[in-house]
Protein backbone atom coordinates (compact mmCIF):
# COMPACT_ATOMS: atom_id res chain seq x y z
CA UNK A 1 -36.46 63.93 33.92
CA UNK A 2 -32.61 63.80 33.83
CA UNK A 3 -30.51 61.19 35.32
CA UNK A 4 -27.32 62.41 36.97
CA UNK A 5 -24.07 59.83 36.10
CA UNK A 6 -21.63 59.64 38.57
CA UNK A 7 -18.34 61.05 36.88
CA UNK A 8 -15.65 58.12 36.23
CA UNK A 9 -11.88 59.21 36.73
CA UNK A 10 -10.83 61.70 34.94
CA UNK A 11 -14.42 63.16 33.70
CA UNK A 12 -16.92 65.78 34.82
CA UNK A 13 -20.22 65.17 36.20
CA UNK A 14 -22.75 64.02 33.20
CA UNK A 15 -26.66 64.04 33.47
CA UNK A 16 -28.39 61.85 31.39
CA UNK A 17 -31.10 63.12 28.81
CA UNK A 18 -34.35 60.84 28.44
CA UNK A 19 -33.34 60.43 24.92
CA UNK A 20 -29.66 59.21 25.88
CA UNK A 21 -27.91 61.85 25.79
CA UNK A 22 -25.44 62.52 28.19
CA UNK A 23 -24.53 66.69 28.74
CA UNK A 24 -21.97 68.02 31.01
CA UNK A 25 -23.41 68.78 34.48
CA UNK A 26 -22.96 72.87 35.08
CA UNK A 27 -21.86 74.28 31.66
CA UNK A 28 -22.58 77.35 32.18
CA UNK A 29 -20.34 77.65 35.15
CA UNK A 30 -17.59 75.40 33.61
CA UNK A 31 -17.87 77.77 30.45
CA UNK A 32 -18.86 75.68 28.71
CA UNK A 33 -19.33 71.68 27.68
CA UNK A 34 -15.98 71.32 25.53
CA UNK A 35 -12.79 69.92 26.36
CA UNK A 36 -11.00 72.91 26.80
CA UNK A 37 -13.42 73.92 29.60
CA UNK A 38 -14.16 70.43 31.22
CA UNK A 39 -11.19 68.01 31.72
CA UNK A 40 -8.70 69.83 29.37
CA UNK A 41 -8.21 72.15 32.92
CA UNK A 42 -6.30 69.61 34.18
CA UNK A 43 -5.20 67.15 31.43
CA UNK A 44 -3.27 67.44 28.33
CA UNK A 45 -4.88 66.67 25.40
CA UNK A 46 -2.92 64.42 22.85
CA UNK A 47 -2.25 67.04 20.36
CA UNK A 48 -0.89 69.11 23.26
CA UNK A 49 1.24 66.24 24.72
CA UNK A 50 2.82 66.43 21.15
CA UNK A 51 3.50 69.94 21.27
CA UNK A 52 5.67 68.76 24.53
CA UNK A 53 7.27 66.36 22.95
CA UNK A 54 8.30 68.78 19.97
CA UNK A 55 10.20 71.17 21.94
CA UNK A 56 11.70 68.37 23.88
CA UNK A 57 13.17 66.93 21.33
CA UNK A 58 14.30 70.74 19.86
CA UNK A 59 16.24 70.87 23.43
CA UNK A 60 17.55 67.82 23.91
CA UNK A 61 17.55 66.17 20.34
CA UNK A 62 15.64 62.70 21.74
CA UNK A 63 13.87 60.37 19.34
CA UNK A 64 10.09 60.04 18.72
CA UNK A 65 10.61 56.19 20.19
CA UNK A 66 11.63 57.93 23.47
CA UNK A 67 8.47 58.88 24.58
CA UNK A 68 6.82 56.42 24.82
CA UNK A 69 8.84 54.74 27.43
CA UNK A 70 10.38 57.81 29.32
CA UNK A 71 9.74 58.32 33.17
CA UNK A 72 8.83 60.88 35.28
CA UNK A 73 11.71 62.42 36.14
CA UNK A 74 13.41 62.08 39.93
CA UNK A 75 15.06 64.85 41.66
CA UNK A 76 18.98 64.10 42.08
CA UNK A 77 20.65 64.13 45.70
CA UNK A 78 21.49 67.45 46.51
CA UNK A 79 23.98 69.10 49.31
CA UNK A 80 22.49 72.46 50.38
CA UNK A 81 21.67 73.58 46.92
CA UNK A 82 18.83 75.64 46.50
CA UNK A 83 18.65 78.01 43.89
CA UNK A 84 18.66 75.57 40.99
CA UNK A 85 17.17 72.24 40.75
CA UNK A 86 18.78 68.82 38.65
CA UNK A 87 16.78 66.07 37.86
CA UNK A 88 18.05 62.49 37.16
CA UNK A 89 16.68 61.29 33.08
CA UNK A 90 17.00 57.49 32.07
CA UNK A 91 16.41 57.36 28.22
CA UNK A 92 15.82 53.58 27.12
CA UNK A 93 16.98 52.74 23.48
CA UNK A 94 16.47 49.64 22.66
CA UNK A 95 18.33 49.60 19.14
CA UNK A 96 21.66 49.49 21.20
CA UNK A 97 20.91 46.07 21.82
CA UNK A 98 20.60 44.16 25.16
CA UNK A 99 23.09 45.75 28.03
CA UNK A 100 23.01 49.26 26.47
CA UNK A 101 19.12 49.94 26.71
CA UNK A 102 19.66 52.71 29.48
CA UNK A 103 21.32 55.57 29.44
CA UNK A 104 21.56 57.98 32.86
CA UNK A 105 21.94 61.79 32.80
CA UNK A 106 21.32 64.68 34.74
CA UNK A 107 19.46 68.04 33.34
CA UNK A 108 19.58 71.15 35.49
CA UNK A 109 16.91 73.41 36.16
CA UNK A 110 19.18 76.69 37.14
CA UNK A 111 17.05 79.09 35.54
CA UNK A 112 14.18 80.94 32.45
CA UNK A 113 17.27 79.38 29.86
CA UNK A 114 18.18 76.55 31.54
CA UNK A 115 17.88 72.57 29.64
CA UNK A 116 15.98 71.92 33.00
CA UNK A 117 12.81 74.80 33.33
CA UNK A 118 11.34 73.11 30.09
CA UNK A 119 11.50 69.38 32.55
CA UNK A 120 10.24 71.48 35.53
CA UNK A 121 7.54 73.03 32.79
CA UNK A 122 7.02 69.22 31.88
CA UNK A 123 6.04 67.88 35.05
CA UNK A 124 3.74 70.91 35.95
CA UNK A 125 1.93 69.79 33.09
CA UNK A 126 1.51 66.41 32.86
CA UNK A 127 1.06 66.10 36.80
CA UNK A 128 -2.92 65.71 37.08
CA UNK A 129 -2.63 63.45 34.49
CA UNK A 130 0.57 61.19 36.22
CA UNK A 131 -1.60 61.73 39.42
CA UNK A 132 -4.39 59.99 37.70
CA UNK A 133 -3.06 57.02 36.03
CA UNK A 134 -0.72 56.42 39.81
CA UNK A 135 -4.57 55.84 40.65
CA UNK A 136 -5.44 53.43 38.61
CA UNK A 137 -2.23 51.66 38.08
CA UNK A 138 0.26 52.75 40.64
CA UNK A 139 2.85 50.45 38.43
CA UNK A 140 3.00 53.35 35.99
CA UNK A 141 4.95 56.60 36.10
CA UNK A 142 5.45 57.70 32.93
CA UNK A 143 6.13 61.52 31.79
CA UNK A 144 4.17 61.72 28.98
CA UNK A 145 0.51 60.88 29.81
CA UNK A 146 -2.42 62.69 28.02
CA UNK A 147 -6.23 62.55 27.87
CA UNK A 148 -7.46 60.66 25.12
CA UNK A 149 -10.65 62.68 23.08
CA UNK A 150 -12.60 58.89 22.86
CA UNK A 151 -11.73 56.54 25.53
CA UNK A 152 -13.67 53.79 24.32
CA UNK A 153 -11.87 53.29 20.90
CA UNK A 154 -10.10 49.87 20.90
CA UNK A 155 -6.16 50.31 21.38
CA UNK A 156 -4.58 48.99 18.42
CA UNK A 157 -0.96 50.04 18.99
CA UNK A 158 0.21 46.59 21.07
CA UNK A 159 4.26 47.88 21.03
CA UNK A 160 2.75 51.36 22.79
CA UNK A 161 2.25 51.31 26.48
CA UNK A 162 -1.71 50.56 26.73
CA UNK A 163 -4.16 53.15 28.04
CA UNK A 164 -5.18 53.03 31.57
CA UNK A 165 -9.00 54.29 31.92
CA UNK A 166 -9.42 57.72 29.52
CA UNK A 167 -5.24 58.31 29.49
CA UNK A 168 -2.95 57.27 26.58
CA UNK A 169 0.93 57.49 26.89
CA UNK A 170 4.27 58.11 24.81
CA UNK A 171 3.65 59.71 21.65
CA UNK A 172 3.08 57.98 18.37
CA UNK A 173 4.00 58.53 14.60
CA UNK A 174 -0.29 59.83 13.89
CA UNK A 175 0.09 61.59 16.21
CA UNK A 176 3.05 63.40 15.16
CA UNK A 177 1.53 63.30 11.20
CA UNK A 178 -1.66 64.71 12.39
CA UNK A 179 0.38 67.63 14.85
CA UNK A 180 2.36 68.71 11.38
CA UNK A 181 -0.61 68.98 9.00
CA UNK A 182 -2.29 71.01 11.61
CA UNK A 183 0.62 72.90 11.85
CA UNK A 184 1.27 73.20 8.16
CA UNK A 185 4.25 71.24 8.10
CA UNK A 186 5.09 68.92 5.12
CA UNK A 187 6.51 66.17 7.18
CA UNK A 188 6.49 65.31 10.66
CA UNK A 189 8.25 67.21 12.90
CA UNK A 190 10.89 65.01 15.32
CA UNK A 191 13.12 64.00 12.47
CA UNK A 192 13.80 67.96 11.12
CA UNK A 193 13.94 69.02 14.56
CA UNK A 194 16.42 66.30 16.09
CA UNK A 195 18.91 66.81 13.05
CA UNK A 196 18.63 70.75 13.72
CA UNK A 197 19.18 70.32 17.84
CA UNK A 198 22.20 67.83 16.97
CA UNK A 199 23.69 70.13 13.77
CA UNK A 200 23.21 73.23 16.28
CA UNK A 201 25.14 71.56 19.07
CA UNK A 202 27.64 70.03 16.75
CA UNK A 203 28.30 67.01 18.76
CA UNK A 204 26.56 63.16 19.33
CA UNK A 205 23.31 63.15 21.07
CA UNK A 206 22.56 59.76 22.58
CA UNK A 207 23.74 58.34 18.97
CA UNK A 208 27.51 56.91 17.90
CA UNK A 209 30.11 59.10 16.73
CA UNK A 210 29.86 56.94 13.26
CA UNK A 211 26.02 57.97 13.12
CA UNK A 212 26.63 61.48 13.88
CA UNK A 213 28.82 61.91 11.05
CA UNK A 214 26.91 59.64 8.74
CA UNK A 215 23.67 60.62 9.21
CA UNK A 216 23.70 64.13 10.47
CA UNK A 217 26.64 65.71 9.75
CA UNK A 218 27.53 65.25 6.21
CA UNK A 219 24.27 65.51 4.65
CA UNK A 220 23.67 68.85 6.38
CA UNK A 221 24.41 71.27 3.51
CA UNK A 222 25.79 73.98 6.17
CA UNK A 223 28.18 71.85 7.41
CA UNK A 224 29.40 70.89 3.30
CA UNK A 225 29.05 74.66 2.60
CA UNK A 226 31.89 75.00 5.35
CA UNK A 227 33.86 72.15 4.84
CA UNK A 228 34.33 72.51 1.03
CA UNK A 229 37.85 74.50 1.93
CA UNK A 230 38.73 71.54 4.29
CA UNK A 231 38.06 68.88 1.84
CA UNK A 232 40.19 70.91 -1.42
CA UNK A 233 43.29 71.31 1.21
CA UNK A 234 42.64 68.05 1.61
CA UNK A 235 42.56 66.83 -2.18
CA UNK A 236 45.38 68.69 -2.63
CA UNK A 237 47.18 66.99 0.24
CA UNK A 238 46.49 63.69 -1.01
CA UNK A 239 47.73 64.56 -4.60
CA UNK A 240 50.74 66.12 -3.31
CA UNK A 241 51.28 62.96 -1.25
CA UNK A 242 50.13 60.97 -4.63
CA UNK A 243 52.76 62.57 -6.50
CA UNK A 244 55.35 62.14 -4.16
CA UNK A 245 55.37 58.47 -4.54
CA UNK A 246 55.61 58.41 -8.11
CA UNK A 247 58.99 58.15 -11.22
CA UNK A 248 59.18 61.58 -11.30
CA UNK A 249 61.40 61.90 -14.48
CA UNK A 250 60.79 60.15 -17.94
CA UNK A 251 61.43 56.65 -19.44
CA UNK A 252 63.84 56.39 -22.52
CA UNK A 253 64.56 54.59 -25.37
CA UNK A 254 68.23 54.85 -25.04
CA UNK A 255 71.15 56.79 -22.99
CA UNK A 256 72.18 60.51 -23.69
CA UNK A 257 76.02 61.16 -23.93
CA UNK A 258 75.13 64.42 -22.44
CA UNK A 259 73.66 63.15 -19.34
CA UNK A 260 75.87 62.47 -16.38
CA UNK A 261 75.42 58.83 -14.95
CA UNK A 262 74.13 57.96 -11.77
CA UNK A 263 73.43 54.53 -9.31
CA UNK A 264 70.00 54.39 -10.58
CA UNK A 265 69.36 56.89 -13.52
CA UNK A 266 71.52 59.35 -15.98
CA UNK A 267 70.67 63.04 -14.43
CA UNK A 268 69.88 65.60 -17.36
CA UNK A 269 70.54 68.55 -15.76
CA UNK A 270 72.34 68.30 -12.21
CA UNK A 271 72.65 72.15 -11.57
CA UNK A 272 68.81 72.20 -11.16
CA UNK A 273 67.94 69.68 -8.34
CA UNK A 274 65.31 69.94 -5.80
CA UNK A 275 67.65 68.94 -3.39
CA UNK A 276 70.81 71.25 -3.93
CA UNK A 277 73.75 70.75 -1.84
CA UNK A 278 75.35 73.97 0.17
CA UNK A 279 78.16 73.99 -2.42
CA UNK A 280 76.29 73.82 -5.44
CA UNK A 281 75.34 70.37 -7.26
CA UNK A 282 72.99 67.51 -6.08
CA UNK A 283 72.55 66.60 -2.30
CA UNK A 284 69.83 63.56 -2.88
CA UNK A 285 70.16 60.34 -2.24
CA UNK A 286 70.61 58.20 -5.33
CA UNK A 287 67.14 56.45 -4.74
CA UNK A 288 65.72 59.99 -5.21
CA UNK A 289 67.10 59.96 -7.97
CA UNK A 290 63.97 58.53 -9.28
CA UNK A 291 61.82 61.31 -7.71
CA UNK A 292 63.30 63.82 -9.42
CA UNK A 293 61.79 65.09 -12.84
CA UNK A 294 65.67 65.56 -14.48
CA UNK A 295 66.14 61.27 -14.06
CA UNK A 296 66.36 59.67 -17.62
CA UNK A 297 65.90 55.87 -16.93
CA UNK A 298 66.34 53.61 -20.32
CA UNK A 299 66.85 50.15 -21.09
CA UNK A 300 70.65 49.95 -19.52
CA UNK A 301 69.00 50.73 -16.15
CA UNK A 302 66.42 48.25 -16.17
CA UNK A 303 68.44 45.16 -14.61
CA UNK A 304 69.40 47.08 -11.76
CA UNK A 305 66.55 48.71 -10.98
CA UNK A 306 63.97 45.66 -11.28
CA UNK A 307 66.75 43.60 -8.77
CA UNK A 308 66.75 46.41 -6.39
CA UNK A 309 62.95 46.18 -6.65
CA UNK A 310 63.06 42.57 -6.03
CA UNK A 311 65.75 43.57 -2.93
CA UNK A 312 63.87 46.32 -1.33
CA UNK A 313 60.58 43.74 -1.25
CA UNK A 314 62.28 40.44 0.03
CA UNK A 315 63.34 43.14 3.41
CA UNK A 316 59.53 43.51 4.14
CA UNK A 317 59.23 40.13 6.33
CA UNK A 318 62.32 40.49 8.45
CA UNK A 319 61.87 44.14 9.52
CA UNK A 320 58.91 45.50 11.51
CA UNK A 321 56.50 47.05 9.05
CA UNK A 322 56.31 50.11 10.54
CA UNK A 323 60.35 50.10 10.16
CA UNK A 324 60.16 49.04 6.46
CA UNK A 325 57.31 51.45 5.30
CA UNK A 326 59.17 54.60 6.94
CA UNK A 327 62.74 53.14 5.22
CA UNK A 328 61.87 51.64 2.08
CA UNK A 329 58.18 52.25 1.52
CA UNK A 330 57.70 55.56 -0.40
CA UNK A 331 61.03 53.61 -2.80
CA UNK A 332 59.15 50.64 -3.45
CA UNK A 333 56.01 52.79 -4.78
CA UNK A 334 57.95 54.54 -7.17
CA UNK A 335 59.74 51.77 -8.22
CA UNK A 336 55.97 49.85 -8.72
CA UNK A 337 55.08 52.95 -10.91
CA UNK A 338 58.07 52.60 -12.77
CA UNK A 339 58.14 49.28 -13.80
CA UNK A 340 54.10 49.92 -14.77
CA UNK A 341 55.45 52.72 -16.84
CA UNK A 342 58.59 50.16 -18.58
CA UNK A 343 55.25 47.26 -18.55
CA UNK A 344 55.75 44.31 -16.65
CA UNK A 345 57.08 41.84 -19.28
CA UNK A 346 59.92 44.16 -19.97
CA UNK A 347 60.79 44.57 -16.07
CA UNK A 348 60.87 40.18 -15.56
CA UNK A 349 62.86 40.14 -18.84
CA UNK A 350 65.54 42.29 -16.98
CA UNK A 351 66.30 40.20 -13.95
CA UNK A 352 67.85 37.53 -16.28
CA UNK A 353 70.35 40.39 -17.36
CA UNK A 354 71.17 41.68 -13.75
CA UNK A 355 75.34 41.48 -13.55
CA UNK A 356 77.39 41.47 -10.47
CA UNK A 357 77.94 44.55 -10.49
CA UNK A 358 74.23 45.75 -10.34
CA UNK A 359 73.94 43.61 -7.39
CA UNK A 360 77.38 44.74 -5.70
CA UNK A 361 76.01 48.56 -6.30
CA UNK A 362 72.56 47.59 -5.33
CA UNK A 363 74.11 46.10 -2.07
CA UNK A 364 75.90 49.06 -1.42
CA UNK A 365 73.03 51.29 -2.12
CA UNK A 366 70.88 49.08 0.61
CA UNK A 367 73.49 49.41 3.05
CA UNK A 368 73.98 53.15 2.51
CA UNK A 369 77.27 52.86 1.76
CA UNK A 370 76.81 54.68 -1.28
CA UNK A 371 76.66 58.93 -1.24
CA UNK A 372 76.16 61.36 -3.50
């Protein structure tokens, strides 16, 4: 004789076998006694709740942590719309600290390629299963809710939501190992697929501008492959700029007769200066002088230049810096490389030889009373 079991929520009918044995009630007209015939009808099993939570995160680039915590989606107040549907989505993330664990959006369902048919696909699916568990708890109304295989095994994941009669909830990190080895894949599958969703949109995805570029955009060898034009202009930007604020000519060991003499260097060769007047000659200022590769600076030019170094620095604290850097700044380098290039001991030495004329002409020179 077999004893027929009342079915609990969210099983079929069971008859009980004298030896134990408990067999699904009308088999043959369920086709058969398996899951996919009996409750896998109307519930998703966990390896299918997975598959959800794959192409979720492929659309919308959400964590693995996100499931296990997101609601059923609400519909958002409408006026008179009615071809398309938008639904209201609070994602909690908790790593933002406390005051910025919610985020609000809203995800349109407007049509087959819409964000919003795979949420309207969603709900279809999971809603025996949210129907169920608002049965047994009506405090829970959560998205992702499956049908576990083994009800009775012991919940051991305490930072999961807990299972309410034969449903589990959220998705966890077995779960998503177990989904990729059936699958074939060598890892699992949220972390490949959010940095593909969030390289393929090109912009943040619930994350900080400093983690999008950090984490997913300059690792991602596409993005590298494209930039490596971007980053050369840029290296030769920055040398151009490097160069710029350098002695441009050369350091000697004494002066040239040939050379004519200038406020800060003798000039080898005046008829071939970057900066040519409209009448033929030099146009620079004399403290370009120093940027330009005909300057000859040797030991007579020392005192004056290290005491308009020592000038050009004692004007930082009075001005505004942004006033200084644009007026004296790009000097002041130079004149730093210079005295690296004459050594520092030699540069002090000079300041005990400045005369009054260096620091009339230096003076002068600050003013801008002095032109080429």
């Amino acid at each position: 004789m077999r004893v027929v079991e009342s079915p609990r929520p969210g099983e079929v009918p069971t008859t009980v076998t004298p030896g134990g044995h408990h067999c699904v009630k009308n088999r043959v007209l369920l086709g058969g006694s398996g899951a996919e015939a009996t409750w896998g009808r109307l519930f998703l099993s966990r390896s299918e709740l997975t598959a959800l939570a794959v192409l979720l995160t492929d659309r919308f680039g959400w964590n693995l942590s996100v499931y296990d915590c997101l609601p059923a989606l609400t519909r958002a107040p409408s006026v008179g719309e009615t071809a398309s549907v938008t639904y209201q989505l609070q994602i909690e993330k908790r790593r933002k600290g406390r005051g910025h664990w919610f985020s609000t959006e809203n995800i349109t369902d407007s049509g087959a390629d819409s964000p919003g048919r795979l949420i309207t696909q969603a709900l279809e699916a999971t809603a025996h299963g949210r129907a169920l568990a608002a049965r047994l708890d009506p405090g829970i109304r959560l998205l992702m809710v499956a049908r576990m295989h083994y009800p009775t095994r012991r919940h051991q994941h305490t930072e999961r939501p807990r299972p309410v009669g034969p449903l589990a909830f959220g998705v966890g990190h077995g779960d998503a190992q177990w989904w990729a080895q059936r699958h074939g894949l060598g890892g699992a599958p949220f972390r490949r697929a959010r940095r593909t969703t969030v390289t393929r949109e090109g912009r943040p995805l619930r994350h900080s501008s400093g983690t999008h570029q950090s984490v997913y955009v300059l690792p991602d060898e596409q993005v590298q492959r494209a930039s490596q034009s971007v980053f050369e202009a840029g290296a030769r930007e920055a040398l151009a700029q490097a160069r710029a604020v350098v002695f441009a000519g050369h350091v000697a060991g004494a002066p040239d007769p040939a050379h004519q003499q200038t406020v800060t260097a003798d000039c080898a060769d005046e008829t071939s200066s970057p900066w040519p007047g409209p009448e033929g000659g030099c146009a620079a200022d004399f403290l370009l002088c120093l940027a330009c590769p005909n300057a000859r600076v040797h030991p007579g030019h020392h005192p004056r230049l290290a005491h308009l170094h020592q000038v050009l620095q004692s004007l930082r604290s009075p001005l505004p810096d942004g006033t200084w850097q644009e007026r004296w700044g790009e000097h002041v380098l130079r004149l730093d490389d210079l005295r690296d290039k004459v050594g520092p001991t030699a540069w002090t030495a000079a300041l005990a030889r400045v005369a009054d004329a260096d620091r009339t002409l230096v003076h002068l020179l600050v003013k801008g009373e002095l032109t080429p």
